[in-house]
PDB file of N, CA and C in Angstrom:
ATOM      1  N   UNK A   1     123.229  88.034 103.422  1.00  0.00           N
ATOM      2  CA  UNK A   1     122.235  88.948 102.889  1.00  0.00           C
ATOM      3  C   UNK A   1     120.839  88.584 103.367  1.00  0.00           C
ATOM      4  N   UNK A   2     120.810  86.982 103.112  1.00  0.00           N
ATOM      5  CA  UNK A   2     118.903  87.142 103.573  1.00  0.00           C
ATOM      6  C   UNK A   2     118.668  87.155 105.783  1.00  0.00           C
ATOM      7  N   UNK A   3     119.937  87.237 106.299  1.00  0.00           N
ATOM      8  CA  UNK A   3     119.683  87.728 107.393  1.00  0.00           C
ATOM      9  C   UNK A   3     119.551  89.266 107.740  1.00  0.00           C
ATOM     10  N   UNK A   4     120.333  90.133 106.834  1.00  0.00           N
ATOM     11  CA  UNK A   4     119.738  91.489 106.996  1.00  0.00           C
ATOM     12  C   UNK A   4     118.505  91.606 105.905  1.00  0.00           C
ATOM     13  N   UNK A   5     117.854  91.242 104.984  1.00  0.00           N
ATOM     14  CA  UNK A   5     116.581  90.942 104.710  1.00  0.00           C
ATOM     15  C   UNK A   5     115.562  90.751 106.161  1.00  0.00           C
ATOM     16  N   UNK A   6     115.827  89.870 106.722  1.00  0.00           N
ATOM     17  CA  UNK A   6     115.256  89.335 107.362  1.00  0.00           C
ATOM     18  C   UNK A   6     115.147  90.055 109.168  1.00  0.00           C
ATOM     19  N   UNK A   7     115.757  91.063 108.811  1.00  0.00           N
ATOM     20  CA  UNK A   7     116.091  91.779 110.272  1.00  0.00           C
ATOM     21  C   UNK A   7     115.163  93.157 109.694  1.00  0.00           C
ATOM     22  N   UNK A   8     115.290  93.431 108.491  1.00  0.00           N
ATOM     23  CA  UNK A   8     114.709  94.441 107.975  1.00  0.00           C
ATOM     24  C   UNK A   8     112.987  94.962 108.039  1.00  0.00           C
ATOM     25  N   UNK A   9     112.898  92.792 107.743  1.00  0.00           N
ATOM     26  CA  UNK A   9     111.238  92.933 107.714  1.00  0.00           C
ATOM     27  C   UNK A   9     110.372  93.086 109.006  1.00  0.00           C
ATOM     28  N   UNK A  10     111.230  92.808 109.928  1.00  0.00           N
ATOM     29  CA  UNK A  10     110.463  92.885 111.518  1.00  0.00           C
ATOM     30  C   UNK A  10     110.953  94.226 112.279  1.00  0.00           C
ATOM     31  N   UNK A  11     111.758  95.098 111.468  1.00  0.00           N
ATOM     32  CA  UNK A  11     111.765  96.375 111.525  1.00  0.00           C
ATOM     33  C   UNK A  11     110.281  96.940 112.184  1.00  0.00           C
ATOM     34  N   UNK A  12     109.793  97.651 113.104  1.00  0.00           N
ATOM     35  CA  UNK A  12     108.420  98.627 112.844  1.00  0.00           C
ATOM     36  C   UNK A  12     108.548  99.498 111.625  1.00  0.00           C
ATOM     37  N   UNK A  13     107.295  99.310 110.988  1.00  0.00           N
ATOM     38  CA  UNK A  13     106.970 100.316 109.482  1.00  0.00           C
ATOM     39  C   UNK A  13     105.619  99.984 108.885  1.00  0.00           C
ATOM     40  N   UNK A  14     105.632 100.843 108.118  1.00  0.00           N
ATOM     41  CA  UNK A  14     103.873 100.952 108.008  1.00  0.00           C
ATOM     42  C   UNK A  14     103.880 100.206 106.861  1.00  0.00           C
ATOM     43  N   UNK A  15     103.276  99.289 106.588  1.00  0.00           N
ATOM     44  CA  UNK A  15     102.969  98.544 105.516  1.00  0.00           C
ATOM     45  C   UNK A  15     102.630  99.016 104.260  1.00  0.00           C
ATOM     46  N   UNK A  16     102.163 100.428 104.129  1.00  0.00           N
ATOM     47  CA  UNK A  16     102.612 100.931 102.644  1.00  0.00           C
ATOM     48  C   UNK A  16     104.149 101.253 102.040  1.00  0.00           C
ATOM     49  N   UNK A  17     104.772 101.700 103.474  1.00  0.00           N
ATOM     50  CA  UNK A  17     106.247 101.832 103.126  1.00  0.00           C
ATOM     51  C   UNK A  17     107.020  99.933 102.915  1.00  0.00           C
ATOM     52  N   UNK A  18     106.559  99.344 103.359  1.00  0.00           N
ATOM     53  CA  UNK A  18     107.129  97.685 102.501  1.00  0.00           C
ATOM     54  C   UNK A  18     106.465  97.318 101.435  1.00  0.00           C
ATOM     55  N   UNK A  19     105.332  97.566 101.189  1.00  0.00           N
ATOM     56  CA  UNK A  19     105.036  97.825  99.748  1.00  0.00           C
ATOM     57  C   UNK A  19     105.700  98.559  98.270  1.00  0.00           C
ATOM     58  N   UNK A  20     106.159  99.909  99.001  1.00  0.00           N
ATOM     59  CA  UNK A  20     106.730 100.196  97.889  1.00  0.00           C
ATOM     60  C   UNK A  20     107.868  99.856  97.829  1.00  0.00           C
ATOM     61  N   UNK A  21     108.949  99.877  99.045  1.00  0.00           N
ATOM     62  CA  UNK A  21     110.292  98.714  98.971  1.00  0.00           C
ATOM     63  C   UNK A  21     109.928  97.334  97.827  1.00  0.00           C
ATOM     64  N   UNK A  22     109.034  96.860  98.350  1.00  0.00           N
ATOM     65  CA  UNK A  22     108.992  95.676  97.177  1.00  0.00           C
ATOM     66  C   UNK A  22     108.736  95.686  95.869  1.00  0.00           C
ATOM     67  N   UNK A  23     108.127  96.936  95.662  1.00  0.00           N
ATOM     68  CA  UNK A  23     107.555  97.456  94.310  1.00  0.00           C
ATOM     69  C   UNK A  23     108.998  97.899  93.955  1.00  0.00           C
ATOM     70  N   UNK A  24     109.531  98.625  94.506  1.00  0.00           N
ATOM     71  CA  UNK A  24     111.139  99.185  93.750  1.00  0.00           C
ATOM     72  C   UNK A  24     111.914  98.055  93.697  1.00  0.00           C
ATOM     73  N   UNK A  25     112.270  97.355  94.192  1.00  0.00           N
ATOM     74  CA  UNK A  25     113.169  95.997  94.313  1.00  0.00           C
ATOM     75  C   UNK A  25     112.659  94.815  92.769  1.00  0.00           C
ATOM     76  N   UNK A  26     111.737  95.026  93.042  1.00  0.00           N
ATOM     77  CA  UNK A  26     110.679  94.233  91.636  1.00  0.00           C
ATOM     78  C   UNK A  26     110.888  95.009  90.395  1.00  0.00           C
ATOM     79  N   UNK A  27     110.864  96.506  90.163  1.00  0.00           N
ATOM     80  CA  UNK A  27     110.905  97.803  89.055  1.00  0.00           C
ATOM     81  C   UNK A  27     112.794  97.084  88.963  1.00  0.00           C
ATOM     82  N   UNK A  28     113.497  96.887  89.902  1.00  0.00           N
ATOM     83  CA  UNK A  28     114.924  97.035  89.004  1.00  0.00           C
ATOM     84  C   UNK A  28     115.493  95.482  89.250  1.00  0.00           C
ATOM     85  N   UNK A  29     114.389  94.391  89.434  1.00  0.00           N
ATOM     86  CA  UNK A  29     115.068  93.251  89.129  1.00  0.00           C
ATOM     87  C   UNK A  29     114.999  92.939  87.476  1.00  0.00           C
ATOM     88  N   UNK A  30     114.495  93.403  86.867  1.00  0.00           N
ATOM     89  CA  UNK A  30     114.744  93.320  85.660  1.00  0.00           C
ATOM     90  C   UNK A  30     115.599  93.835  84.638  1.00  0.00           C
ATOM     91  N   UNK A  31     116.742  94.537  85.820  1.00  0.00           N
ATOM     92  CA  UNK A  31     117.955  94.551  85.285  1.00  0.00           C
ATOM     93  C   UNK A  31     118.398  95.859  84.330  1.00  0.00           C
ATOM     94  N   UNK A  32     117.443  96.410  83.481  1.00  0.00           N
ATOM     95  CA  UNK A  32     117.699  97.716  82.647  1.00  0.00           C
ATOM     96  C   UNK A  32     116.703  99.019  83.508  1.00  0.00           C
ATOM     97  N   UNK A  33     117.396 100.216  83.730  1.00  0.00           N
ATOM     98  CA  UNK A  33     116.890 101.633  84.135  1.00  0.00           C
ATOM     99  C   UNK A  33     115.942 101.696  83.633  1.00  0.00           C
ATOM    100  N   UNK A  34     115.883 101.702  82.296  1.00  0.00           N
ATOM    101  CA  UNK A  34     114.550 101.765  81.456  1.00  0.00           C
ATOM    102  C   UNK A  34     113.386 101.076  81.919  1.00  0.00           C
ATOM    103  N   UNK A  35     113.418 100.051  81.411  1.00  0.00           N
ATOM    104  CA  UNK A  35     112.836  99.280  82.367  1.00  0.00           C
ATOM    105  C   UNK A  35     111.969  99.597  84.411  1.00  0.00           C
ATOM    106  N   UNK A  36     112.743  99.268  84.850  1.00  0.00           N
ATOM    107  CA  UNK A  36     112.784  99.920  85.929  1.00  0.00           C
ATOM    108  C   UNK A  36     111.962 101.514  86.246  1.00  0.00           C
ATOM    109  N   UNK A  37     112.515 102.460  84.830  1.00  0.00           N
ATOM    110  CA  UNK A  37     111.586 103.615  85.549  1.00  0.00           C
ATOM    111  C   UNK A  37     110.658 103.662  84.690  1.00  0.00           C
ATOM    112  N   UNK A  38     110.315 102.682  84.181  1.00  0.00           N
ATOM    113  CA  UNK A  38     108.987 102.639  83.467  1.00  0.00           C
ATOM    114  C   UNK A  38     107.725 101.648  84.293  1.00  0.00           C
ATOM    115  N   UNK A  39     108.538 100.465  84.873  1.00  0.00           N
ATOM    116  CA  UNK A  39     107.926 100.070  85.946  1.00  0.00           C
ATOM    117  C   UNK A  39     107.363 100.890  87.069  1.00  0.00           C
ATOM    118  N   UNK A  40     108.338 102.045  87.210  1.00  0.00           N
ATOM    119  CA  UNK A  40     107.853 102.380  88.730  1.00  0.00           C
ATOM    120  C   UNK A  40     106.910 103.866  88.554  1.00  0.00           C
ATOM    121  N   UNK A  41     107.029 104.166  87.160  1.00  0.00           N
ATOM    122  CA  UNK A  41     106.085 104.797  86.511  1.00  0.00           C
ATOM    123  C   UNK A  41     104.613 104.456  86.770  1.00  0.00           C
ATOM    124  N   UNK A  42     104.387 103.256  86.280  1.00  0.00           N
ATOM    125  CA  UNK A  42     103.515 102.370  86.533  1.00  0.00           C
ATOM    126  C   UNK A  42     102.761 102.129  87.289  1.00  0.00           C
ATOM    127  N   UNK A  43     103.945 102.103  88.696  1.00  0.00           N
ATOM    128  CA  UNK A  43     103.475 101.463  89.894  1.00  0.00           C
ATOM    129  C   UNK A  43     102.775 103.200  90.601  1.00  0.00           C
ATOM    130  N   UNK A  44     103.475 104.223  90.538  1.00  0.00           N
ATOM    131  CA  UNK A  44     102.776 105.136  91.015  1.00  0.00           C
ATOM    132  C   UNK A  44     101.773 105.955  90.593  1.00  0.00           C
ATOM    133  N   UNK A  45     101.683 105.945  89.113  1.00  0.00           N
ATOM    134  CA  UNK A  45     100.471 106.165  88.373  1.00  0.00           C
ATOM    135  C   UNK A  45      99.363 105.212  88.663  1.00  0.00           C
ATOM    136  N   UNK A  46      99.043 104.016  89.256  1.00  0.00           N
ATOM    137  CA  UNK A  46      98.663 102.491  90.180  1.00  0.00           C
ATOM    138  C   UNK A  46      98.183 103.673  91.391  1.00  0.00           C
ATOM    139  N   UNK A  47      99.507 103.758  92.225  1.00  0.00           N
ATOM    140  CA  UNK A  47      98.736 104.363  93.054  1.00  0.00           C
ATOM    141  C   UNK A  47      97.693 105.761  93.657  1.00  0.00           C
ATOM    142  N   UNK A  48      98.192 106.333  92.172  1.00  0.00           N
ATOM    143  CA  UNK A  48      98.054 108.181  92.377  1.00  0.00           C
ATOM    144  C   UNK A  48      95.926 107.712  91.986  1.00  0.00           C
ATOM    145  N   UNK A  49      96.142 106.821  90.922  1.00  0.00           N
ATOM    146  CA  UNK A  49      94.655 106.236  90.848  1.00  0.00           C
ATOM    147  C   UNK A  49      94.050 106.250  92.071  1.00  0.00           C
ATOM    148  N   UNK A  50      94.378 104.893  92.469  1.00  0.00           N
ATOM    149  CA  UNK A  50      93.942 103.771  93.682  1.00  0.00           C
ATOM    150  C   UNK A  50      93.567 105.430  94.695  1.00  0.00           C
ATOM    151  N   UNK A  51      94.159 106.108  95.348  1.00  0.00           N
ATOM    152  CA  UNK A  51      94.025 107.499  95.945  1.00  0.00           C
ATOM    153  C   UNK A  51      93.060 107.745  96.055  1.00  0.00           C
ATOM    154  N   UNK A  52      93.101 108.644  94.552  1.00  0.00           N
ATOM    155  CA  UNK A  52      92.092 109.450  94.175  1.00  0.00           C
ATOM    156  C   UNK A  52      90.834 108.879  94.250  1.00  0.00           C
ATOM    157  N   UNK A  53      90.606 107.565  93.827  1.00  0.00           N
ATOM    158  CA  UNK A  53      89.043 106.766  93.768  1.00  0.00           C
ATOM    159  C   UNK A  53      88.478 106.538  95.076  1.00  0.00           C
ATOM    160  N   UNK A  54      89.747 106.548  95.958  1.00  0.00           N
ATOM    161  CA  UNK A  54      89.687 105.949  97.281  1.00  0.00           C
ATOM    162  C   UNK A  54      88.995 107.369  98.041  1.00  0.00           C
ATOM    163  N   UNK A  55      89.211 108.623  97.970  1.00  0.00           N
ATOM    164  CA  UNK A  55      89.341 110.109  98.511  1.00  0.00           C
ATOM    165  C   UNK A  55      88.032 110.163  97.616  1.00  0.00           C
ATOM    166  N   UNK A  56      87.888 110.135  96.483  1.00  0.00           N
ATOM    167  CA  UNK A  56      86.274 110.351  95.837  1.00  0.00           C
ATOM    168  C   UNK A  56      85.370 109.250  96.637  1.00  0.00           C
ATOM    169  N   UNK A  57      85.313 108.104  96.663  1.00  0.00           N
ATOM    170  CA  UNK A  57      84.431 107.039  97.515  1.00  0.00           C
ATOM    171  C   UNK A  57      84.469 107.866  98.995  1.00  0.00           C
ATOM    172  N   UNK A  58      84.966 107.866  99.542  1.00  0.00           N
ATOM    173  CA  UNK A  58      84.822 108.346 100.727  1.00  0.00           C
ATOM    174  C   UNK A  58      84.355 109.720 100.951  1.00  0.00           C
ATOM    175  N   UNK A  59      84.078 110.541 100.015  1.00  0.00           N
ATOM    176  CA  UNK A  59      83.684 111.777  99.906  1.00  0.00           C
ATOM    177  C   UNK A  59      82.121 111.416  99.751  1.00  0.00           C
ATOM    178  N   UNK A  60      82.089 110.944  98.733  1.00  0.00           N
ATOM    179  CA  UNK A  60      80.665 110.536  98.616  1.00  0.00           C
ATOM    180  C   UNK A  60      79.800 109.774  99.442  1.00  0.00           C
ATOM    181  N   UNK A  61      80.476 109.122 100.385  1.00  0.00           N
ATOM    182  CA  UNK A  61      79.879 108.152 101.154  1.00  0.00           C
ATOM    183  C   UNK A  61      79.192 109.113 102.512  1.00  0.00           C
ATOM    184  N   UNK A  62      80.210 110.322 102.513  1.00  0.00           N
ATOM    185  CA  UNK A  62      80.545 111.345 103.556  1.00  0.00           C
ATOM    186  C   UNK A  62      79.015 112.253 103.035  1.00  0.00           C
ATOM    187  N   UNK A  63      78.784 112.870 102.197  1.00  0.00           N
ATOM    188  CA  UNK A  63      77.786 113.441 101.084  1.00  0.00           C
ATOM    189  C   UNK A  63      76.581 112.655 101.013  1.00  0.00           C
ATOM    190  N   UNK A  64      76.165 111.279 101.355  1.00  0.00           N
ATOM    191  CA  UNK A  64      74.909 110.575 100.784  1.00  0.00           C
ATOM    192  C   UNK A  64      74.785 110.459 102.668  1.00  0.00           C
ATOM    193  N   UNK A  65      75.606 110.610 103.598  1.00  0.00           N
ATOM    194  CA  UNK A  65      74.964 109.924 105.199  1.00  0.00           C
ATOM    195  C   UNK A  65      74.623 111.809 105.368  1.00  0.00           C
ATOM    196  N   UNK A  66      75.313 112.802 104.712  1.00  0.00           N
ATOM    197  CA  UNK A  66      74.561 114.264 105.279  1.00  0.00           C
ATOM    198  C   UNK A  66      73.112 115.283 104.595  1.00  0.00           C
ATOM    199  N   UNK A  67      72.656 113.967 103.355  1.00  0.00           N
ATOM    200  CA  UNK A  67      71.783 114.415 102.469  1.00  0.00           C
ATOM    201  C   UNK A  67      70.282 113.798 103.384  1.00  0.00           C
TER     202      UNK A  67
END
């Protein structure tokens, strides 16, 4: 197993997509669904944030260099 782990990670892929692999792998090592889709609840409500603040900052930054 940790040689196809390990064949996996030097795969080409964009580093948000091994992020969330690890984020899901982490959501169901704790063993209960519940659990798990409450974790990954979590984790994408995390990112739907992180986004949005990210798309507003950059809007504004875009808005204060055309004023």
């Amino acid at each position: 197993m940790s040689q196809i782990t390990f064949a996996i990670r030097h795969a080409p892929q964009s580093e948000w997509l091994f992020r969330w692999q690890a984020t899901i792998i982490a959501a169901f090592a704790g063993g209960s669904l519940t659990a798990a889709l409450l974790n990954l609840g979590a984790a994408v409500a995390l990112a739907v944030t992180r986004s949005t603040f990210s798309h507003v900052s950059a809007a504004r930054g875009r808005a204060d260099r055309h004023a």
